[in-house]
Protein backbone atom coordinates (compact mmCIF):
# COMPACT_ATOMS: atom_id res chain seq x y z
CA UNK A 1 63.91 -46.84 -186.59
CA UNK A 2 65.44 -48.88 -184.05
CA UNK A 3 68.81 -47.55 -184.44
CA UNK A 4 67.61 -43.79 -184.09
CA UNK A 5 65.65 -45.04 -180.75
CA UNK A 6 68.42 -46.40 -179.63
CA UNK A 7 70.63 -43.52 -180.31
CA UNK A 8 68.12 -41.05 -178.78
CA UNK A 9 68.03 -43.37 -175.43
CA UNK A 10 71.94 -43.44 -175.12
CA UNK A 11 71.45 -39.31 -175.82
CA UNK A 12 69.01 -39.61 -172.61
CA UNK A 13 71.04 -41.81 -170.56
CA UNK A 14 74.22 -39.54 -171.12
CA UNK A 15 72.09 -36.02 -170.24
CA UNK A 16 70.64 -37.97 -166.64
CA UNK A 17 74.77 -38.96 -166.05
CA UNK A 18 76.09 -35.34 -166.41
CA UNK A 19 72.93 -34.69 -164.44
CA UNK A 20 74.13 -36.89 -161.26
CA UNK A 21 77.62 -35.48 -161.79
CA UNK A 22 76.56 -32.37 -161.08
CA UNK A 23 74.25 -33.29 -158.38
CA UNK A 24 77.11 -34.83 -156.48
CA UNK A 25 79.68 -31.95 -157.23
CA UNK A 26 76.79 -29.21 -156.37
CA UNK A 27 76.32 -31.65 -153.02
CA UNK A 28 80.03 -31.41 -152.13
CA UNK A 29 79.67 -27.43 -152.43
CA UNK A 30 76.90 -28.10 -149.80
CA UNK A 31 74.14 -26.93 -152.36
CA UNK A 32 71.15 -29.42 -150.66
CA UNK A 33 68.59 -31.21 -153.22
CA UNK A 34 65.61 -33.34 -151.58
CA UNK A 35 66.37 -37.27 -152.19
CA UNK A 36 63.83 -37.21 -154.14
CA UNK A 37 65.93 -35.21 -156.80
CA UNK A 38 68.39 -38.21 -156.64
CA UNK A 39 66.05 -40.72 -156.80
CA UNK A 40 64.60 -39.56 -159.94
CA UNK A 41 68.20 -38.14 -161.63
CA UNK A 42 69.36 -42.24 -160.78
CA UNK A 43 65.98 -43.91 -161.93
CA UNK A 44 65.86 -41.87 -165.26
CA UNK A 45 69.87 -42.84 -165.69
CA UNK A 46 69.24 -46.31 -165.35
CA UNK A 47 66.11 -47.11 -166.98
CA UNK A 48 67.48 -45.36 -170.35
CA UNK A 49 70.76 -47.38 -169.46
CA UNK A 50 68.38 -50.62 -169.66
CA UNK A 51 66.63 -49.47 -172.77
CA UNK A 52 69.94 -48.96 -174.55
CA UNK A 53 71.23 -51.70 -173.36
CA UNK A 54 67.96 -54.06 -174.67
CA UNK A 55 68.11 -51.85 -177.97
CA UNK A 56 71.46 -52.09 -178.65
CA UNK A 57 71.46 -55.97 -179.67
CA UNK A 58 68.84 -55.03 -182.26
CA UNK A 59 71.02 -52.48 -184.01
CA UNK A 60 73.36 -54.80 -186.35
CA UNK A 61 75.74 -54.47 -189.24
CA UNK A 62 74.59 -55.99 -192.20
CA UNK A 63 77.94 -56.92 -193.38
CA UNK A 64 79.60 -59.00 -190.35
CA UNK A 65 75.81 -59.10 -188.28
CA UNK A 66 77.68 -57.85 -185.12
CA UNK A 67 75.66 -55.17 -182.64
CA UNK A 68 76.85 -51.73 -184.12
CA UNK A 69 76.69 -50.09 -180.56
CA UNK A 70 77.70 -52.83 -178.59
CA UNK A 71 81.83 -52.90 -178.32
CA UNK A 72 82.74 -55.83 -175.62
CA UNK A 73 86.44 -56.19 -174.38
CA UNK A 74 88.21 -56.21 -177.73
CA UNK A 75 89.32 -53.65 -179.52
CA UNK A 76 88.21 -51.89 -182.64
CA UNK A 77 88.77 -53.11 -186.22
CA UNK A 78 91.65 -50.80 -187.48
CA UNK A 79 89.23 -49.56 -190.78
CA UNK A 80 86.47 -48.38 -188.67
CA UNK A 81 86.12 -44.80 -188.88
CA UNK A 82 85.10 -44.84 -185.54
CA UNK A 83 87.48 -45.59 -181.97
CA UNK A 84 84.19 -46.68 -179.45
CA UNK A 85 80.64 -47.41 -179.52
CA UNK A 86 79.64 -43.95 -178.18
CA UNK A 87 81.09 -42.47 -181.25
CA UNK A 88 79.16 -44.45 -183.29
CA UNK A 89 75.92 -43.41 -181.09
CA UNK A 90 77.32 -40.14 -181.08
CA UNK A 91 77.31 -39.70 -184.93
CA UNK A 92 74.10 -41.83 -185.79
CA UNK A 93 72.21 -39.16 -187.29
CA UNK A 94 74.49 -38.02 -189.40
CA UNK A 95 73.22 -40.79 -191.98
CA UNK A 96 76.57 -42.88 -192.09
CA UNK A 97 78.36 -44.66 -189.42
CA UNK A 98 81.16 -47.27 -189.54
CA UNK A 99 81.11 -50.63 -188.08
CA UNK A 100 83.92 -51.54 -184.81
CA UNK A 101 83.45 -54.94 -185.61
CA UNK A 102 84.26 -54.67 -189.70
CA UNK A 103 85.37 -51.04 -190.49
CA UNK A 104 82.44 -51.24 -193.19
CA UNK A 105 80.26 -47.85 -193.30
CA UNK A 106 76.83 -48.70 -192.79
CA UNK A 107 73.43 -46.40 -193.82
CA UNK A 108 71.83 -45.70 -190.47
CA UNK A 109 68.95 -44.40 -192.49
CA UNK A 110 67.74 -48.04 -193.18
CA UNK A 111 68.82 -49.29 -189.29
């Protein structure tokens, strides 16, 4: 349950970013929004960020006990099926993810 809440917050965060990309690319084609548009577009961005970001160290592999979503400097273990945390987020729901830190496939259904 954690995992999918954290998966659905990094969804959020990500829909609130293209949202303030396009905000600023719509402002540079002198398309005017109150600030009040930017104000919320940024708050919603980084409060999902936050909630991510606290959620994320809850989300572990149960093989090596590293954060599944959570990639650091390094890079990824050469078995993982995935190349970056946002493709694990990316593919949480599809009931199978693998670990950066391992390259073992994990259930998300139990996460």
């Amino acid at each position: 349950m954690l995992g999918k809440m954290n998966a659905i917050a990094t969804y959020i965060a990500w829909v609130f970013l293209g949202a303030m990309i396009a905000s600023f690319v719509l402002g540079f084609f002198s398309v005017t929004f109150d600030m009040q548009v930017y104000y919320v577009i940024f708050g919603g961005f980084f409060l999902f960020t936050i909630v991510h970001f606290v959620l994320a160290f809850g989300v572990r592999c149960p093989n090596c006990n590293k954060c599944l979503t959570i990639q650091g400097l390094h890079g990824v273990h050469p078995a993982s099926i995935h190349k970056s945390w946002s493709s694990v987020v990316f593919h949480w729901f599809s009931g199978r993810v693998g670990c950066i830190h391992c390259g073992a496939t994990v259930s998300t259904n139990d996460l």
